[in-house]
PDB file of N, CA and C in Angstrom:
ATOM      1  N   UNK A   1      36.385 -19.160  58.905  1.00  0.00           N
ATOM      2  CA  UNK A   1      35.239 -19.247  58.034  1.00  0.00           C
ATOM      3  C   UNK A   1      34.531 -20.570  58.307  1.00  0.00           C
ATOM      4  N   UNK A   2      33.392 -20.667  58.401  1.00  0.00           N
ATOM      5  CA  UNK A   2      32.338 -22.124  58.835  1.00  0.00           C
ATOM      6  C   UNK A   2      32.223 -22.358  57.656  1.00  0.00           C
ATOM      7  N   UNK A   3      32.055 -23.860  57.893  1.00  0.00           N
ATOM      8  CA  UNK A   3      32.130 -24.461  56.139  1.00  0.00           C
ATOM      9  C   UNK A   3      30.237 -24.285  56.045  1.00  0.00           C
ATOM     10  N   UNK A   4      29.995 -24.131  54.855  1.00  0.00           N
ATOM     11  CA  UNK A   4      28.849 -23.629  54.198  1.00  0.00           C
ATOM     12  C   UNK A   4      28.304 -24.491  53.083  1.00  0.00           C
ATOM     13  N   UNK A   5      29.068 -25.879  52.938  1.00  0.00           N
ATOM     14  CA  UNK A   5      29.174 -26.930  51.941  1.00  0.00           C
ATOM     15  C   UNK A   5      27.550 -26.989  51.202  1.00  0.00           C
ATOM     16  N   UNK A   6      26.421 -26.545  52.810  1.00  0.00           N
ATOM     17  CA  UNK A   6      25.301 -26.834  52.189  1.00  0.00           C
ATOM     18  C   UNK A   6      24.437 -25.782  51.381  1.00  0.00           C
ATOM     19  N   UNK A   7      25.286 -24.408  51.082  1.00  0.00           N
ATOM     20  CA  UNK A   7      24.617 -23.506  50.432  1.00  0.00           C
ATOM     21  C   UNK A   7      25.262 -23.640  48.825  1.00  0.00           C
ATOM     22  N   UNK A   8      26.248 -24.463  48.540  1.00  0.00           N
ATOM     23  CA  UNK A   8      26.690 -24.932  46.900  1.00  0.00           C
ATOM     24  C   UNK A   8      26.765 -23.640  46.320  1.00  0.00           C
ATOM     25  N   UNK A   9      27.640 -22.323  47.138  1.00  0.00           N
ATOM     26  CA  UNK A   9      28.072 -21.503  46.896  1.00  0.00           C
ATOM     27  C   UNK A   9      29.637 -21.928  46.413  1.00  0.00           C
ATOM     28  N   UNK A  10      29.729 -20.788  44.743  1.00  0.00           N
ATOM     29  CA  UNK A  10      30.855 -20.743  44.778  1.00  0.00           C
ATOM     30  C   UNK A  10      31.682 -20.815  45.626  1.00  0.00           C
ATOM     31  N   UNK A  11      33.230 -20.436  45.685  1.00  0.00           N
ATOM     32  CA  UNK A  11      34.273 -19.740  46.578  1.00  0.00           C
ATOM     33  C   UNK A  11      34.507 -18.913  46.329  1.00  0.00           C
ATOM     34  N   UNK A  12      34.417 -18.044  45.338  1.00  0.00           N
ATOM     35  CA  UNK A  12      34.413 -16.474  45.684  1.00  0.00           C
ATOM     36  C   UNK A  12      33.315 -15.702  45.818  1.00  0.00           C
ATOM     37  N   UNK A  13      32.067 -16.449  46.093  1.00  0.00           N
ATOM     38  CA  UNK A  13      31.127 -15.786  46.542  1.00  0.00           C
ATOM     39  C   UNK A  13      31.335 -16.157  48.417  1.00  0.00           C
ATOM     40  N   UNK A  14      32.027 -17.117  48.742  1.00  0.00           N
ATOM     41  CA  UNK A  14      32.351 -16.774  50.189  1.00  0.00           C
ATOM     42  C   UNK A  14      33.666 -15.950  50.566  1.00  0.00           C
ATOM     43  N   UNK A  15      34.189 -15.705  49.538  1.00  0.00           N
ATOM     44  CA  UNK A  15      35.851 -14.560  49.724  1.00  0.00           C
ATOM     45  C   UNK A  15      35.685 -13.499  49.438  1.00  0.00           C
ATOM     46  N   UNK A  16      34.444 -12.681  48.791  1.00  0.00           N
ATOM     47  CA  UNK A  16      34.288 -11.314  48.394  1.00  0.00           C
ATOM     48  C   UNK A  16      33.693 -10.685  49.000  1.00  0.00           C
ATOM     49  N   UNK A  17      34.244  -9.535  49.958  1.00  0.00           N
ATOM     50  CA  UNK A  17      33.406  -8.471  51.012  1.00  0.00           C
ATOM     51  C   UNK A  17      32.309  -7.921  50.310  1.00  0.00           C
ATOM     52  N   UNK A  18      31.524  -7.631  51.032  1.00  0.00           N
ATOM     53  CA  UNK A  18      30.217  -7.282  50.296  1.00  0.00           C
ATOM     54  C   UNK A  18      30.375  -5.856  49.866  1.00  0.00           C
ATOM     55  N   UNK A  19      31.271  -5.192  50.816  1.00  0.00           N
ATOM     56  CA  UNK A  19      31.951  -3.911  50.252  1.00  0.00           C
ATOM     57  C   UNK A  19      32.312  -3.723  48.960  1.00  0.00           C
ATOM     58  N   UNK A  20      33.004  -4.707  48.183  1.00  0.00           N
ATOM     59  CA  UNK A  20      33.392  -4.685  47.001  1.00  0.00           C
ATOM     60  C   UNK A  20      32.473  -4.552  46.226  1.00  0.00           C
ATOM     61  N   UNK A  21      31.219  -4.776  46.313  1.00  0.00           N
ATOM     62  CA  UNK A  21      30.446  -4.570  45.403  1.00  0.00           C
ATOM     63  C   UNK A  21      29.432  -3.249  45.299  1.00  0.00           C
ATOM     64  N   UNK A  22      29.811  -2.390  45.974  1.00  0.00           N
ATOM     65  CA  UNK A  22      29.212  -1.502  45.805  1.00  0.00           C
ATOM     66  C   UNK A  22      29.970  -0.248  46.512  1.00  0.00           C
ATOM     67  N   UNK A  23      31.371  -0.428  46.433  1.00  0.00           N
ATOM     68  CA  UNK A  23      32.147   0.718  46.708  1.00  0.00           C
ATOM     69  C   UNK A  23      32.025   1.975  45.673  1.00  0.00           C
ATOM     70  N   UNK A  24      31.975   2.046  44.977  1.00  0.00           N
ATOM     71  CA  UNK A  24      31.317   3.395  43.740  1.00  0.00           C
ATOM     72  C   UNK A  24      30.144   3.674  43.533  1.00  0.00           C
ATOM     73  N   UNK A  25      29.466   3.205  44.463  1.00  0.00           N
ATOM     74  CA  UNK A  25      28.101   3.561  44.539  1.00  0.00           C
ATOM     75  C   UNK A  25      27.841   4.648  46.072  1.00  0.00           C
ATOM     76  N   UNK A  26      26.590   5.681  45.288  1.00  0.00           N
ATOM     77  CA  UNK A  26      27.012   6.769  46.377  1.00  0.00           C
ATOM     78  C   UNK A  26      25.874   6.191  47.367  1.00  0.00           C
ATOM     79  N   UNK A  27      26.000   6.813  48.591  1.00  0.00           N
ATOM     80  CA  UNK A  27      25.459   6.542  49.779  1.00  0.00           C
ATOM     81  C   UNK A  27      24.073   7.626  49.587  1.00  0.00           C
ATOM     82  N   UNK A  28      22.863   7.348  50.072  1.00  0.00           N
ATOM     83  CA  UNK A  28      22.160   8.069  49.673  1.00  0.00           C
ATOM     84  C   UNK A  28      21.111   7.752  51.355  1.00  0.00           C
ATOM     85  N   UNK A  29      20.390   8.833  51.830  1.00  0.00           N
ATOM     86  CA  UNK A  29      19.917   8.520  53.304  1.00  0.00           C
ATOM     87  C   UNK A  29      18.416   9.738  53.120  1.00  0.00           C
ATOM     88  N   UNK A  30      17.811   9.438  53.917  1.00  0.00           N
ATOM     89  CA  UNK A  30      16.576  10.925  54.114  1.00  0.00           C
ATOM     90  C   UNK A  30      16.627  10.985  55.648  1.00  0.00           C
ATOM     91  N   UNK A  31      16.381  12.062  56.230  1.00  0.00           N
ATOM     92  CA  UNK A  31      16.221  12.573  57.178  1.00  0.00           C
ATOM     93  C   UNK A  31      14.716  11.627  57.920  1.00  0.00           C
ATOM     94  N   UNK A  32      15.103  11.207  58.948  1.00  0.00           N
ATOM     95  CA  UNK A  32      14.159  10.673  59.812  1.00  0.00           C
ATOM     96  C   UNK A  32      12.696  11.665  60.118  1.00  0.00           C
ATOM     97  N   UNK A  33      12.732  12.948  59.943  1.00  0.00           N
ATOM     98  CA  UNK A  33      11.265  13.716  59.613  1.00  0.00           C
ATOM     99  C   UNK A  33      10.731  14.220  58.507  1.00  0.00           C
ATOM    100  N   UNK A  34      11.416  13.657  57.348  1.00  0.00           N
ATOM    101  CA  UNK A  34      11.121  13.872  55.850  1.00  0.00           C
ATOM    102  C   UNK A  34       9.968  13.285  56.003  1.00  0.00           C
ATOM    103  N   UNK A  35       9.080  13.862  55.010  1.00  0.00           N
ATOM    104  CA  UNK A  35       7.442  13.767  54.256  1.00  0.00           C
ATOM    105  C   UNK A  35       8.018  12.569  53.731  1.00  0.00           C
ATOM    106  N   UNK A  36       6.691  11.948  53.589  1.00  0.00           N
ATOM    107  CA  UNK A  36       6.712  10.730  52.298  1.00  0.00           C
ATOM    108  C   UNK A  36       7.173  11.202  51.195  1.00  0.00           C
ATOM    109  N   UNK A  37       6.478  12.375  50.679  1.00  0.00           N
ATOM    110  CA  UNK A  37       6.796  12.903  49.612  1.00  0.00           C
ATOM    111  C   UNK A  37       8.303  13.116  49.514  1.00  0.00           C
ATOM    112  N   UNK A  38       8.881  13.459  50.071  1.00  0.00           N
ATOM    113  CA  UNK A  38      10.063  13.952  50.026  1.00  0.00           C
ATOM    114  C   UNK A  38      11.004  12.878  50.219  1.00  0.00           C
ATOM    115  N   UNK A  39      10.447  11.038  50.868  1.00  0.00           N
ATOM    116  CA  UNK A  39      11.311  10.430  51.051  1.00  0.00           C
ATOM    117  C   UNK A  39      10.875   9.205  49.770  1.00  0.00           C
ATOM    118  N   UNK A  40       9.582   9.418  48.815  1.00  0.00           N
ATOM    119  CA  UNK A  40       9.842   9.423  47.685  1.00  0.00           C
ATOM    120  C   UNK A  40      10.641   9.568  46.358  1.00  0.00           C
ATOM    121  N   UNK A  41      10.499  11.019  46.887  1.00  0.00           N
ATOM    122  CA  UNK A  41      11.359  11.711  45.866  1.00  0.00           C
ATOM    123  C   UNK A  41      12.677  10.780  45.667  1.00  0.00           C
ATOM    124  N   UNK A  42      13.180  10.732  47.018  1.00  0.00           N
ATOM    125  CA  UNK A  42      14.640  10.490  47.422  1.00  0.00           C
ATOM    126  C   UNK A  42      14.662   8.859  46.035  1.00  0.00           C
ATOM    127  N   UNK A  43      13.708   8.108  46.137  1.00  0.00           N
ATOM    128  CA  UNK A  43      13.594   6.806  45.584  1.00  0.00           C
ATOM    129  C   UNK A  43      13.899   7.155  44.142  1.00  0.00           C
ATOM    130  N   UNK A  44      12.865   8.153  43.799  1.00  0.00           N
ATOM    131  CA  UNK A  44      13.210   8.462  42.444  1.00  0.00           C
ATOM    132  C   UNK A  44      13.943   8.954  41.751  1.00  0.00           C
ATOM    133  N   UNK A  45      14.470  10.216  42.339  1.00  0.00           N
ATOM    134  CA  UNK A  45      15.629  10.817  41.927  1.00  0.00           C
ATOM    135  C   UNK A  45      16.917   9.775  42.089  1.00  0.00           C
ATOM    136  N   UNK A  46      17.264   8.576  42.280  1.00  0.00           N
ATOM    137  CA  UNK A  46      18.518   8.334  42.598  1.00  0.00           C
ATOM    138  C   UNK A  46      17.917   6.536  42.486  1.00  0.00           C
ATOM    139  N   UNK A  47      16.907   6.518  41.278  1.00  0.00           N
ATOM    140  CA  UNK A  47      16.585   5.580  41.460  1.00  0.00           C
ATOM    141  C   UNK A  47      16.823   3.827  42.030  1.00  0.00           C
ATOM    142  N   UNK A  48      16.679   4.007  43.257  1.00  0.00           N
ATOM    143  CA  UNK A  48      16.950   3.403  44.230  1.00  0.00           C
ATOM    144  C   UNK A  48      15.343   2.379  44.754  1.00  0.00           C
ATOM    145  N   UNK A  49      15.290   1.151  45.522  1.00  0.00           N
ATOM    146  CA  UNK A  49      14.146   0.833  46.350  1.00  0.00           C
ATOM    147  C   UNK A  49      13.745   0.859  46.867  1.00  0.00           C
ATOM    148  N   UNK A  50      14.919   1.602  48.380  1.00  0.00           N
ATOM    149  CA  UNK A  50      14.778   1.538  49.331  1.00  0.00           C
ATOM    150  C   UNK A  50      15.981   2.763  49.674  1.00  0.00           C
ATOM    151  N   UNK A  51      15.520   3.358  51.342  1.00  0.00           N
ATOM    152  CA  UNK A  51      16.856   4.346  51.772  1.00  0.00           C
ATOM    153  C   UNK A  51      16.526   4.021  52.859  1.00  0.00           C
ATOM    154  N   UNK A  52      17.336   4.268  53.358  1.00  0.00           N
ATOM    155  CA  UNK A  52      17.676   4.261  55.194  1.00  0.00           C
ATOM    156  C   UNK A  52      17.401   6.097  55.700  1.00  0.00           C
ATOM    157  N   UNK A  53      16.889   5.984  56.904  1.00  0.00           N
ATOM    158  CA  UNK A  53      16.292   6.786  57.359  1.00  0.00           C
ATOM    159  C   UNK A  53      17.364   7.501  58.843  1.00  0.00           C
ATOM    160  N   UNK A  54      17.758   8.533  58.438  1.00  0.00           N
ATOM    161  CA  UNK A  54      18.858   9.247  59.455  1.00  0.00           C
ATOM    162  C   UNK A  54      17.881   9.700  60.612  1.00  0.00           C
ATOM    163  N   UNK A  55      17.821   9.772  61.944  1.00  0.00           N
ATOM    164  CA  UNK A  55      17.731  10.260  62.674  1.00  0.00           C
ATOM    165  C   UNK A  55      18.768  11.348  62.909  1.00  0.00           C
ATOM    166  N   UNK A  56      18.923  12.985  62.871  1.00  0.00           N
ATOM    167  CA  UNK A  56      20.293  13.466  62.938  1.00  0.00           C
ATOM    168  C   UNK A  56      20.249  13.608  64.758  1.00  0.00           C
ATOM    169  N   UNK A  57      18.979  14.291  65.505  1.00  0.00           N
ATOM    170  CA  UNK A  57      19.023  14.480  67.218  1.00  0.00           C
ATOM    171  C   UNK A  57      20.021  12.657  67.386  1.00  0.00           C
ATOM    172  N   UNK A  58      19.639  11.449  67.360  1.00  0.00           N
ATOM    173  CA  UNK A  58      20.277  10.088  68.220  1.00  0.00           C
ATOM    174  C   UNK A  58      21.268  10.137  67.351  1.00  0.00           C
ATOM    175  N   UNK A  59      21.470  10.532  65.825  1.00  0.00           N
ATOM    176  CA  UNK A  59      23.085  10.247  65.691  1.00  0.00           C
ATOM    177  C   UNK A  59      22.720   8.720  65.052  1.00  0.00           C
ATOM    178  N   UNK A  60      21.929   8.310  64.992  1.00  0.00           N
ATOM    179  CA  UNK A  60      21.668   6.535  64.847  1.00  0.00           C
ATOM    180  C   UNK A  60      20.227   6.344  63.331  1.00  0.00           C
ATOM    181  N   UNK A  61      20.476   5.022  62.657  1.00  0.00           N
ATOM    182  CA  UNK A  61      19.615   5.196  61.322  1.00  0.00           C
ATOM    183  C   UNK A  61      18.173   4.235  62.210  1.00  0.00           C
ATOM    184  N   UNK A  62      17.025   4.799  61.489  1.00  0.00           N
ATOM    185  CA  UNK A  62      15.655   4.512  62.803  1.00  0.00           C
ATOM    186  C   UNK A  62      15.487   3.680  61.989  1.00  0.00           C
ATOM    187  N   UNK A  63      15.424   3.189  60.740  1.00  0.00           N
ATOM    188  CA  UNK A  63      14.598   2.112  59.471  1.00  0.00           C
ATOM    189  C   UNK A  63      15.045   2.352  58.345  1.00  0.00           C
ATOM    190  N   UNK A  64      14.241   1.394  57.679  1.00  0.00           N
ATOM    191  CA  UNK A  64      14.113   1.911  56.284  1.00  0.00           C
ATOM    192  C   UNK A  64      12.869   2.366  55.585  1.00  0.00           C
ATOM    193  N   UNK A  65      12.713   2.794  54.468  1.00  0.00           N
ATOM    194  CA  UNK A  65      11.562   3.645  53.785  1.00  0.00           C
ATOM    195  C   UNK A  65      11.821   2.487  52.080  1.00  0.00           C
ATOM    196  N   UNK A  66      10.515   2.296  51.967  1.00  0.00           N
ATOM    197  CA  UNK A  66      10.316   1.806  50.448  1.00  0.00           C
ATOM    198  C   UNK A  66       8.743   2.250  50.074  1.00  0.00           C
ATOM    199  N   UNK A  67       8.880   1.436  48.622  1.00  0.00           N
ATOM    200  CA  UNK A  67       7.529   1.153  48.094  1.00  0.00           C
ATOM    201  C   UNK A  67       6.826   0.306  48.876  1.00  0.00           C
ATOM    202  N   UNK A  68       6.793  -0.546  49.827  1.00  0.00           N
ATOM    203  CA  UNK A  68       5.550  -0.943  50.245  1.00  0.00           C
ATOM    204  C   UNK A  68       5.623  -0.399  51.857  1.00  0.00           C
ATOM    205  N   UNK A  69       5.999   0.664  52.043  1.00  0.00           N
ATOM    206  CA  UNK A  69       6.041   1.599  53.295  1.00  0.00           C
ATOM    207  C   UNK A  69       4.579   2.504  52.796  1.00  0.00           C
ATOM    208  N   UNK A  70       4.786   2.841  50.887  1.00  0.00           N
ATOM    209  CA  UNK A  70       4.413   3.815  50.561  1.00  0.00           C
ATOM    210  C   UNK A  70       2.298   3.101  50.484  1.00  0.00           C
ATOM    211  N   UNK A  71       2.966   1.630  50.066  1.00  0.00           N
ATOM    212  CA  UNK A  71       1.382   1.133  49.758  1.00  0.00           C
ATOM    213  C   UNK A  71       0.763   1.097  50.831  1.00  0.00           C
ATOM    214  N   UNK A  72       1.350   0.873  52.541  1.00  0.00           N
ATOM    215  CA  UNK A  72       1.037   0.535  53.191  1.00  0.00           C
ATOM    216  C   UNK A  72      -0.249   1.750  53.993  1.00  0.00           C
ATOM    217  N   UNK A  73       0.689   2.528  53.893  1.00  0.00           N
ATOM    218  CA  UNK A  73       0.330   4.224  54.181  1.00  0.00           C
ATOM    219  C   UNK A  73      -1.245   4.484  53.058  1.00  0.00           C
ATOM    220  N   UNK A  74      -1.001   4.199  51.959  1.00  0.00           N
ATOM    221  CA  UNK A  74      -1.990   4.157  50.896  1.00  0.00           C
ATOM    222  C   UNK A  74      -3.289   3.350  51.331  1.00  0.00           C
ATOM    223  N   UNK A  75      -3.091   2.425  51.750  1.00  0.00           N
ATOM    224  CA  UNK A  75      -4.228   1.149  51.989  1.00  0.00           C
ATOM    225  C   UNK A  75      -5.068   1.890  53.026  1.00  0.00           C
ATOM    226  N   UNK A  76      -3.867   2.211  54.021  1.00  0.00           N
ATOM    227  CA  UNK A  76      -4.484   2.151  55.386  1.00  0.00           C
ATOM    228  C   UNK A  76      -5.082   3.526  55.905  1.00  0.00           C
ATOM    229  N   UNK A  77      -5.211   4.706  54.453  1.00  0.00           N
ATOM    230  CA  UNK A  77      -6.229   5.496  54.527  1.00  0.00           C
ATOM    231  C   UNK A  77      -7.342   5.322  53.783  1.00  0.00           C
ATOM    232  N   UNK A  78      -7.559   4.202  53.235  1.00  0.00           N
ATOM    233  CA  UNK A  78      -8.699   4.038  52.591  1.00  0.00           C
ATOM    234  C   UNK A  78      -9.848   3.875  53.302  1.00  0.00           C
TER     235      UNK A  78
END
């Protein structure tokens, strides 16, 4: 472990896997050709900020999807 003296972090905020904190929490993903709409939805129903985006053809996650994915898309048909 590198000493970190200058972030005046606890010590068990440098001993606790980040796993631990969100092991009972379910995994939630949208399909890499989901609609906005549909990768909306995903935000709301499971109210969440953000999801990660499955590619299923590469097997591999392409991004992520949020609210300012959604404004961005919004603006930039104006």
């Amino acid at each position: 472990m590198s000493d970190r003296t200058g972030l005046g972090a606890p010590r068990h905020w440098l001993l606790t896997a980040a796993q631990d904190l969100v092991d009972t929490q379910k995994v939630v993903q949208v399909d890499s050709r989901a609609t906005i709409e549909e990768a909306c939805d995903a935000l709301i129903e499971h109210s969440i900020q953000s999801v990660p985006l499955y590619d299923a053809h590469s097997h591999s996650y392409v991004g992520m999807f949020d609210v300012h994915d959604l404004a961005a898309f919004i603006l930039a048909r104006r």
